[in-house]
N, C-alpha and C. Protein backbone atom coordinates (compact mmCIF):
# COMPACT_ATOMS: atom_id res chain seq x y z
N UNK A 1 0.84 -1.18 0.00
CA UNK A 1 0.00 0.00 0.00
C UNK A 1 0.88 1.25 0.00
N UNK A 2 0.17 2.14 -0.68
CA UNK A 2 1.29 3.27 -0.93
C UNK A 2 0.97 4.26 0.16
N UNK A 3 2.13 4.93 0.70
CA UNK A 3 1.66 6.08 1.93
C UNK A 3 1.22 7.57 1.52
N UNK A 4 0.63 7.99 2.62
CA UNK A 4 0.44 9.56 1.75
C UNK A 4 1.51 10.16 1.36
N UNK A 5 2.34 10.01 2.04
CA UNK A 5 4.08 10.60 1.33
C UNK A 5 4.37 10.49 -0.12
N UNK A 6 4.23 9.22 -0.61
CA UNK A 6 4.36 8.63 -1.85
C UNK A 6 3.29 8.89 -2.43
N UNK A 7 2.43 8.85 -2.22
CA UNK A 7 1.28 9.26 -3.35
C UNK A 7 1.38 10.94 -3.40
N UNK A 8 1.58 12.04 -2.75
CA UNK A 8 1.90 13.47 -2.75
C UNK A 8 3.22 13.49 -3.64
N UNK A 9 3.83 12.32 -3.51
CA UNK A 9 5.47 12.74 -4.39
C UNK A 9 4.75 12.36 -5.98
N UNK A 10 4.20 10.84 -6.17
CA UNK A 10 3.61 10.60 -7.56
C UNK A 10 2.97 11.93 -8.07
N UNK A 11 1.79 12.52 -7.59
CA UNK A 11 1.01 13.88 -7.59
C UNK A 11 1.88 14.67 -8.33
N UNK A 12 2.80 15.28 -7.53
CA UNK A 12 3.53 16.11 -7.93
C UNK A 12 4.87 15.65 -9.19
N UNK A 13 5.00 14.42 -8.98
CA UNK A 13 5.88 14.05 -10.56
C UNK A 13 4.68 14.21 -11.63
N UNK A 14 3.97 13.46 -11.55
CA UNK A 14 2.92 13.84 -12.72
C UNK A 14 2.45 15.38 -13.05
N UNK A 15 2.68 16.14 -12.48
CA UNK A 15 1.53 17.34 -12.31
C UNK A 15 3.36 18.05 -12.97
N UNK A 16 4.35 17.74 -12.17
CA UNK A 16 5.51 19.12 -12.55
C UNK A 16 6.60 17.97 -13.20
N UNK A 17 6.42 16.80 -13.63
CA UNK A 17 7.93 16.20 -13.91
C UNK A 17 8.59 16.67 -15.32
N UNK A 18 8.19 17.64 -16.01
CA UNK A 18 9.11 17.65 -17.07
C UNK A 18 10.32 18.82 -16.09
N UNK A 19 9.39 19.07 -15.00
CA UNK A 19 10.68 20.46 -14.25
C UNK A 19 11.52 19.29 -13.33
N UNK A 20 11.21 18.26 -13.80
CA UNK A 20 12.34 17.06 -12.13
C UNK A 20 13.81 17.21 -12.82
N UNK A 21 14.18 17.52 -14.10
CA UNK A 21 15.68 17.09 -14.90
C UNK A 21 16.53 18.55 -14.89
N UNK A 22 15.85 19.05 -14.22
CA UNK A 22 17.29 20.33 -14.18
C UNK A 22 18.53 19.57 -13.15
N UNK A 23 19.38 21.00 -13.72
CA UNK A 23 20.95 20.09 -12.91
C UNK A 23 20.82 20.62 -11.74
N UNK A 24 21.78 19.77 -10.68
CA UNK A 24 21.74 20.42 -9.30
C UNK A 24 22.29 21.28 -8.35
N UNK A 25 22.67 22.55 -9.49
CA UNK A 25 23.11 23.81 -8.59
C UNK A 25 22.19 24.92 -8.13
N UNK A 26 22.74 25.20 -6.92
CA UNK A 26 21.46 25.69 -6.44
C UNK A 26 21.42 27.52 -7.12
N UNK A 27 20.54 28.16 -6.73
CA UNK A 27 20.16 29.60 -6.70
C UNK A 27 19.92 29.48 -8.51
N UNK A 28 19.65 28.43 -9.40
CA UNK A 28 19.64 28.98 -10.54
C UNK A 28 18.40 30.11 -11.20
N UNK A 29 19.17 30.72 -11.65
CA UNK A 29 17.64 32.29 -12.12
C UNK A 29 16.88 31.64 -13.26
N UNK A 30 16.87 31.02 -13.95
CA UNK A 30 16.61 30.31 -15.33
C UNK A 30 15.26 29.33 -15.11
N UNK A 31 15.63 28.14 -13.82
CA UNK A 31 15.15 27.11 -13.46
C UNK A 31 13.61 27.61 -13.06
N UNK A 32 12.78 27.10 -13.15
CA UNK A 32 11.40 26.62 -12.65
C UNK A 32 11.41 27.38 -11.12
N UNK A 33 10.87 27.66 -10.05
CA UNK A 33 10.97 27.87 -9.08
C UNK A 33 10.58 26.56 -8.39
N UNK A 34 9.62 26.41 -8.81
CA UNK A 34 9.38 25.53 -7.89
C UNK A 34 10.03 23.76 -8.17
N UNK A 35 10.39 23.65 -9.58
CA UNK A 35 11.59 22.60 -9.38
C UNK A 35 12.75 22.78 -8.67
N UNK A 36 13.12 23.69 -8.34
CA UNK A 36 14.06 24.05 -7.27
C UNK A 36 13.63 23.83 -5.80
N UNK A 37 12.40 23.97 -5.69
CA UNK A 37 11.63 23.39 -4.47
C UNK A 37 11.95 21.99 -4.15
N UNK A 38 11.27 21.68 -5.32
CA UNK A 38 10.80 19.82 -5.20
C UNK A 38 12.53 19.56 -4.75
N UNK A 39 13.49 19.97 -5.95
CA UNK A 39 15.41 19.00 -5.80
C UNK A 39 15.06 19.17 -4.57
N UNK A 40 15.00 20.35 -4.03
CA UNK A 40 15.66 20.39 -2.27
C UNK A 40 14.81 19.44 -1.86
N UNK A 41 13.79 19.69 -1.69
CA UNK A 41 12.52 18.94 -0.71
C UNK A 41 13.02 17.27 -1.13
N UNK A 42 13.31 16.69 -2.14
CA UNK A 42 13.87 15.14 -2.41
C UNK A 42 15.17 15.26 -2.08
N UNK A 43 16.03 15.86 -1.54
CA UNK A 43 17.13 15.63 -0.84
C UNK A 43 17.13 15.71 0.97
N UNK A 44 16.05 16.28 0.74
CA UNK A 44 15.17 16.19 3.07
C UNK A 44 14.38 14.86 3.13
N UNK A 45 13.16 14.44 1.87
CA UNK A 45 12.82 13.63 1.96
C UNK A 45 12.63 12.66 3.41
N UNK A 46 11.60 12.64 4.18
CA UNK A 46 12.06 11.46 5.18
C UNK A 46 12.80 12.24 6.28
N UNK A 47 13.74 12.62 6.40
CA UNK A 47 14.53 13.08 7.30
C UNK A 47 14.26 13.37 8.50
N UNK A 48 14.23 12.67 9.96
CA UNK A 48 13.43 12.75 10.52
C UNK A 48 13.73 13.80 11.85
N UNK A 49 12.29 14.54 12.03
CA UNK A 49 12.22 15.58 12.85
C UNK A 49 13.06 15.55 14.00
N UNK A 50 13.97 16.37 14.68
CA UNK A 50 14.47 16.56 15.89
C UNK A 50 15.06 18.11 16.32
N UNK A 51 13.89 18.45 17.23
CA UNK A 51 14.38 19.83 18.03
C UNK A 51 15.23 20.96 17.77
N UNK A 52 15.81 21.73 17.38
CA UNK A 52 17.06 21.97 17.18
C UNK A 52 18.25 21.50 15.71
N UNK A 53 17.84 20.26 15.60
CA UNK A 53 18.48 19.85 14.64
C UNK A 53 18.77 20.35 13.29
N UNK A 54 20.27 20.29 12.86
CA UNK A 54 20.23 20.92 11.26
C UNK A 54 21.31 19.95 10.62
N UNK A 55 21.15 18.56 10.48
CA UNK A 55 21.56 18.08 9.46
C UNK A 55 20.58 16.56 9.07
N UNK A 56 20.91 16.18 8.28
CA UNK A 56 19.89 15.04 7.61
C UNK A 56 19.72 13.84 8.22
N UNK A 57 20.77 13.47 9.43
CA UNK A 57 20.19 12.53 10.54
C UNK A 57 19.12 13.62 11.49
N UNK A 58 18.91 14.76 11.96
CA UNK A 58 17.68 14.89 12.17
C UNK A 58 17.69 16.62 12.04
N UNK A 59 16.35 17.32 11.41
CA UNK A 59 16.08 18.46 11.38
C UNK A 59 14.65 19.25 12.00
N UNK A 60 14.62 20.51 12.40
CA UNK A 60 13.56 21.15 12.90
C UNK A 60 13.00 21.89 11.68
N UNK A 61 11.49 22.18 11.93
CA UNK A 61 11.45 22.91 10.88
C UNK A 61 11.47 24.22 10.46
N UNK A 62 12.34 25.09 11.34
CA UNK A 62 12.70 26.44 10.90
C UNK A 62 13.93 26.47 10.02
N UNK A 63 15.23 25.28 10.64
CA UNK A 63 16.32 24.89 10.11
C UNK A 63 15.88 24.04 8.60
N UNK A 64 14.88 23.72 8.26
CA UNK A 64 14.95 22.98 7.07
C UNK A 64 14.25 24.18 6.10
N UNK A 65 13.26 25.15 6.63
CA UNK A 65 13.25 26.42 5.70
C UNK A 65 14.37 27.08 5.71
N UNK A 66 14.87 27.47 6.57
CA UNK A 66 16.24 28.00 5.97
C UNK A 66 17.31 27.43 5.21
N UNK A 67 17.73 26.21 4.99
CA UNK A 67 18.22 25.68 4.44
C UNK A 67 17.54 25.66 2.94
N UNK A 68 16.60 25.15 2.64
CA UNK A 68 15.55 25.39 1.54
C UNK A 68 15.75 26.28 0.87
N UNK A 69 15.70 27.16 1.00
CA UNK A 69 15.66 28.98 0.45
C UNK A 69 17.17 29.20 0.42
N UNK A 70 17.74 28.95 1.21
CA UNK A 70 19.69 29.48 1.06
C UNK A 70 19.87 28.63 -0.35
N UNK A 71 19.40 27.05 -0.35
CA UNK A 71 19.96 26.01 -1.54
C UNK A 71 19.38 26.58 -2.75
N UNK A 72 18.06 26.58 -2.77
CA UNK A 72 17.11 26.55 -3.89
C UNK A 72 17.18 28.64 -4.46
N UNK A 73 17.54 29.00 -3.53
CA UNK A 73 16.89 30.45 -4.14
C UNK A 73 18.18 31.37 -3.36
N UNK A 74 19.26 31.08 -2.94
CA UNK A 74 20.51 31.62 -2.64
C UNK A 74 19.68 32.90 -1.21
N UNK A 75 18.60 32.54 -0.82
CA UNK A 75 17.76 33.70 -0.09
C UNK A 75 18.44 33.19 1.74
N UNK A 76 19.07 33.86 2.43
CA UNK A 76 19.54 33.50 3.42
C UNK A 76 18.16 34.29 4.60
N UNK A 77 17.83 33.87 5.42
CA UNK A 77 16.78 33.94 6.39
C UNK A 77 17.43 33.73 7.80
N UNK A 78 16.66 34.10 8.77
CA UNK A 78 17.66 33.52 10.33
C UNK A 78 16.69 32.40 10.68
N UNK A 79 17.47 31.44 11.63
CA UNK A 79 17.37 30.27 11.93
C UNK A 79 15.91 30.27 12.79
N UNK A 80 15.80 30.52 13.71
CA UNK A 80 14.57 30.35 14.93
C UNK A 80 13.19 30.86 14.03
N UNK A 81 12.04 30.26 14.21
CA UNK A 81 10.63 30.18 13.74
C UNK A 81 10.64 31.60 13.94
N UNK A 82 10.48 31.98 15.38
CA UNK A 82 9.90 33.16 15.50
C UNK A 82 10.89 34.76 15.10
N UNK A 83 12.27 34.45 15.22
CA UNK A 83 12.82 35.26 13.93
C UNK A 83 11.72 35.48 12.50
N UNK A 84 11.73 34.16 11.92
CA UNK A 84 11.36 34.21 10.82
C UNK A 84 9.93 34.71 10.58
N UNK A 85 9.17 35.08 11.82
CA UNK A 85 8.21 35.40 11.49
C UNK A 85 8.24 36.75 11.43
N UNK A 86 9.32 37.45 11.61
CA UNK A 86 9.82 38.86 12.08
C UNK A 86 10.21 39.36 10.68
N UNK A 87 10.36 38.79 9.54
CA UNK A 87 10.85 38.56 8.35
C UNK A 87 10.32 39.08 6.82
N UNK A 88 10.74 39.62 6.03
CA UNK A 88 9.76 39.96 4.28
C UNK A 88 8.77 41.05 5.10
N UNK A 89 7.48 40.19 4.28
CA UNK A 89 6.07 41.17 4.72
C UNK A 89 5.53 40.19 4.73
N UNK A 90 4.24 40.95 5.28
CA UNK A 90 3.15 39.41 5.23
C UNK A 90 1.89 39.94 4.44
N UNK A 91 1.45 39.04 3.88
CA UNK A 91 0.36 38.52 3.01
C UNK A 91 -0.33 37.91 3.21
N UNK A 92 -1.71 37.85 2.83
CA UNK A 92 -2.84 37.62 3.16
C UNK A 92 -2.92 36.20 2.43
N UNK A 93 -2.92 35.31 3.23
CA UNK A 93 -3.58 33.61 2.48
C UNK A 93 -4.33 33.99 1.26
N UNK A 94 -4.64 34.70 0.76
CA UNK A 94 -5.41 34.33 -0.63
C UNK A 94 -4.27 35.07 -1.23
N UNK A 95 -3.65 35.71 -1.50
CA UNK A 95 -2.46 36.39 -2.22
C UNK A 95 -1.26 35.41 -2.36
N UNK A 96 -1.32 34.53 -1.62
CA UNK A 96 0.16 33.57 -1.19
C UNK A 96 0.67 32.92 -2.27
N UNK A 97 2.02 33.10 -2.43
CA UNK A 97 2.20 31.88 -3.62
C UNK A 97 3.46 31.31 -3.40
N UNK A 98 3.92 30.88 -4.57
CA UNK A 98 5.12 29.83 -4.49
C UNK A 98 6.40 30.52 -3.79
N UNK A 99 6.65 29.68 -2.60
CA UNK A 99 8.08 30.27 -2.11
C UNK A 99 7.76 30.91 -0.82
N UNK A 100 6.70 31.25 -0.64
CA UNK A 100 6.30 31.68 0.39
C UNK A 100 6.46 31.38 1.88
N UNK A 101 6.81 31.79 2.73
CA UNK A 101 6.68 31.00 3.79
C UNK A 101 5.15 31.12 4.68
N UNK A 102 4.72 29.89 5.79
CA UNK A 102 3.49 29.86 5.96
C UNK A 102 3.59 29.39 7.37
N UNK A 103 2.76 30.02 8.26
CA UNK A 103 3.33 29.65 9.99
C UNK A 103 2.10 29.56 10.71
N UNK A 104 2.32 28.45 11.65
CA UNK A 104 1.36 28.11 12.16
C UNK A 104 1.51 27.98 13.91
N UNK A 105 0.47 28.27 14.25
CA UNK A 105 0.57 28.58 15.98
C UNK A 105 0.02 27.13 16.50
N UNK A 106 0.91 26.10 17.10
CA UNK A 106 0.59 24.52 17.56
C UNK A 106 0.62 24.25 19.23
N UNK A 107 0.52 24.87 19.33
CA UNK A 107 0.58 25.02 20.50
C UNK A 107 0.83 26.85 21.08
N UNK A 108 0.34 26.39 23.15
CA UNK A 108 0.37 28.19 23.21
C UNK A 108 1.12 28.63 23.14
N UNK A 109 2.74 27.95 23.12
CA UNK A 109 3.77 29.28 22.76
C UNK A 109 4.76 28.70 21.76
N UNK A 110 4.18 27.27 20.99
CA UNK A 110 5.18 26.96 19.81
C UNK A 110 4.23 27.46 18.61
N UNK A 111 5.39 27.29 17.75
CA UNK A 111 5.10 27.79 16.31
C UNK A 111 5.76 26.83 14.90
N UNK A 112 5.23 26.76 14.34
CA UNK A 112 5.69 25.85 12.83
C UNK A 112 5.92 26.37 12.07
N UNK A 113 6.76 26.38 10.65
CA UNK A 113 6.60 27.06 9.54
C UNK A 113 6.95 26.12 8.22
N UNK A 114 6.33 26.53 7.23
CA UNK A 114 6.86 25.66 6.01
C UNK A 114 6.98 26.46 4.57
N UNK A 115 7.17 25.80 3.61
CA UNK A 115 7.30 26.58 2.45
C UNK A 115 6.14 26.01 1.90
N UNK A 116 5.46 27.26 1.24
CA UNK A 116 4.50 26.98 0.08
C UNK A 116 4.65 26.67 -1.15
N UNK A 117 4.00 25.73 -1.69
CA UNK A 117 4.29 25.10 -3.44
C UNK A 117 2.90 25.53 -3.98
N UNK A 118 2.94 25.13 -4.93
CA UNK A 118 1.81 25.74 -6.34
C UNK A 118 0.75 24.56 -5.71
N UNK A 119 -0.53 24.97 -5.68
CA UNK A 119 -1.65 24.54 -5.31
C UNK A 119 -2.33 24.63 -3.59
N UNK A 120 -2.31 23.55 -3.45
CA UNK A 120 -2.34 23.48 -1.87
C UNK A 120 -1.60 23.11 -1.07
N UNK A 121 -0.65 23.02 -1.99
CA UNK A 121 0.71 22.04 -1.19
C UNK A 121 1.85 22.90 0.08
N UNK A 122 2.21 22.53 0.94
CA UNK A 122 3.77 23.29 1.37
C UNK A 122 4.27 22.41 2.00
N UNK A 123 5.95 22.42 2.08
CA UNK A 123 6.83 21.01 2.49
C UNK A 123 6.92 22.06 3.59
N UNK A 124 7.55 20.59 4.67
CA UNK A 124 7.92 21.21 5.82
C UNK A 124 8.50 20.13 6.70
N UNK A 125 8.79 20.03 8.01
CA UNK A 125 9.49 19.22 8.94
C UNK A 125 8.27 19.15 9.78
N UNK A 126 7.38 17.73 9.65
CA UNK A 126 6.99 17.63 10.31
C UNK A 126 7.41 16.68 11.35
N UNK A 127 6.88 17.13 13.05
CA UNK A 127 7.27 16.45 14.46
C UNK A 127 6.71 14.89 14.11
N UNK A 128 6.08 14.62 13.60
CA UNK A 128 5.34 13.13 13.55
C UNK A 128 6.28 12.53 12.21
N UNK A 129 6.32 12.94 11.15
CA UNK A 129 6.71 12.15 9.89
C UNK A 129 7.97 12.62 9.32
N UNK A 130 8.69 13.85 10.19
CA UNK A 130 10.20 14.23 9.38
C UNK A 130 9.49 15.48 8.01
N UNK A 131 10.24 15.25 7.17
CA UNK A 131 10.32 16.36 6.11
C UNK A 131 8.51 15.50 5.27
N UNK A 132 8.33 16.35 4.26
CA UNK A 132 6.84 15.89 4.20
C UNK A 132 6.59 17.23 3.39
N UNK A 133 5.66 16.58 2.99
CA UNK A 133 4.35 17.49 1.69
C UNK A 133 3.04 17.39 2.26
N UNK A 134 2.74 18.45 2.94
CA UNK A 134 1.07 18.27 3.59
C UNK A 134 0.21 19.31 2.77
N UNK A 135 -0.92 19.27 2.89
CA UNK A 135 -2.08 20.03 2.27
C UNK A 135 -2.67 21.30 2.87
N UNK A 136 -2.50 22.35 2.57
CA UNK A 136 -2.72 23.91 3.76
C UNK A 136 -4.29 23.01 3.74
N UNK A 137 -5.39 22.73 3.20
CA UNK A 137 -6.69 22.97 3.44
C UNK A 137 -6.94 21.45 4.60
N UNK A 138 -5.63 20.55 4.86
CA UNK A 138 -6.27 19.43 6.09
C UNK A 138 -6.77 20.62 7.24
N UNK A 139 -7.67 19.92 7.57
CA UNK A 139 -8.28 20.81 8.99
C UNK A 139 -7.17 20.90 10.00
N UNK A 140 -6.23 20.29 10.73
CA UNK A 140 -5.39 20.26 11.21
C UNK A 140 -4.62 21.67 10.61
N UNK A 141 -3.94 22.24 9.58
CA UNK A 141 -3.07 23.27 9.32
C UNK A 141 -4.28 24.30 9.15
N UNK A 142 -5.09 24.20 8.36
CA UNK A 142 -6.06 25.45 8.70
C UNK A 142 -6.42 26.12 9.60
N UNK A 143 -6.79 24.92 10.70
CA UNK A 143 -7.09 26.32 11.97
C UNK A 143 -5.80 26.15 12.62
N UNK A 144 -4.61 25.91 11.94
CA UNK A 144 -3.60 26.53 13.06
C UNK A 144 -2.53 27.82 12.31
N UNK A 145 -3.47 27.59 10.98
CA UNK A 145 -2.34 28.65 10.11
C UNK A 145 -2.51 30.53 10.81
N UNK A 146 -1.38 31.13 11.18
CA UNK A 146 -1.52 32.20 11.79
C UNK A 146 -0.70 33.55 10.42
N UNK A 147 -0.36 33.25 9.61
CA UNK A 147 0.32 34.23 8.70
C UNK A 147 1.32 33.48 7.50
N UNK A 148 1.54 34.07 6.63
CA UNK A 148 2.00 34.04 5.22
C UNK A 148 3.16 35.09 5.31
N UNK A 149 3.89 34.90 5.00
CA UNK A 149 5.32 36.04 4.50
C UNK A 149 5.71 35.77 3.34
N UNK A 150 6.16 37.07 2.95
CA UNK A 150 6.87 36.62 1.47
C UNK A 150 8.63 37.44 1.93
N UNK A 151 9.25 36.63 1.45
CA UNK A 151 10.79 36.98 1.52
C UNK A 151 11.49 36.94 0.61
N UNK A 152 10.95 37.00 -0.64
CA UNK A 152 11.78 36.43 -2.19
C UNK A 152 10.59 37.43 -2.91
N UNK A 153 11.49 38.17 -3.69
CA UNK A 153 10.38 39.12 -4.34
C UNK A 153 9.41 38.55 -5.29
């Protein structure tokens, strides 16, 4: 049986794979944006969540947006969630688009954040499954989504 992981990765090969064959240097101006998403996001793949963490035996997910954006879009950001919410401008969920970052209040004094992809999609580090492709409209991220930033013009 296939997991939601794998069926969100099929999704998205079908929907963007002629953008999967670019080469793998990062910040390219030329490239797709959001195939620059996906390389990074299939090199976190799996990677599983831990506190603090910033390398591929385990990552948090403020450290895996920043990493994201430094690889894919040469865009350097500071490390801690709530830095980053301090960050760009913010934008209104219906304005939001690719590249975006998207933050969510999970508690009363933690916070989440992830990157937004084209549709409903945004990758992120999640505490339960590691790095991951979830859906902004599951009920779960909706009522916890608290703001949108944009940091990449």
């Amino acid at each position: 049986m296939l997991t939601r992981t794998t069926l969100l990765w099929l999704l998205l090969l079908v929907l963007f794979g002629g953008f999967l064959s670019t080469s793998c240097t990062p910040a390219r101006k030329a490239a797709d944006p959001e195939a620059l998403l996906i390389q990074e996001f299939r090199k976190w793949e799996g990677t599983p969540y831990v506190l603090g963490g910033g390398s591929r035996r385990g990552v948090d997910c403020s450290f895996f947006v920043q990493i994201v954006l430094r690889d894919a879009y040469g865009i350097a950001i500071p490390r801690t969630t709530r830095e980053q919410m301090q960050i760009g401008r913010q934008v209104s969920p219906r304005s939001a688009r690719l590249g975006d970052l998207v933050f969510f209040q999970t508690g009363r004094t933690t916070y989440h954040v992830g990157i937004l992809m084209r549709g409903d999609f945004f990758m992120h580090a999640s505490t339960s499954r590691g790095v991951t492709i979830d859906r902004l409209s599951e009920p779960y991220w909706q009522q916890r989504m608290i703001q949108v930033r944009r940091v990449a013009g």
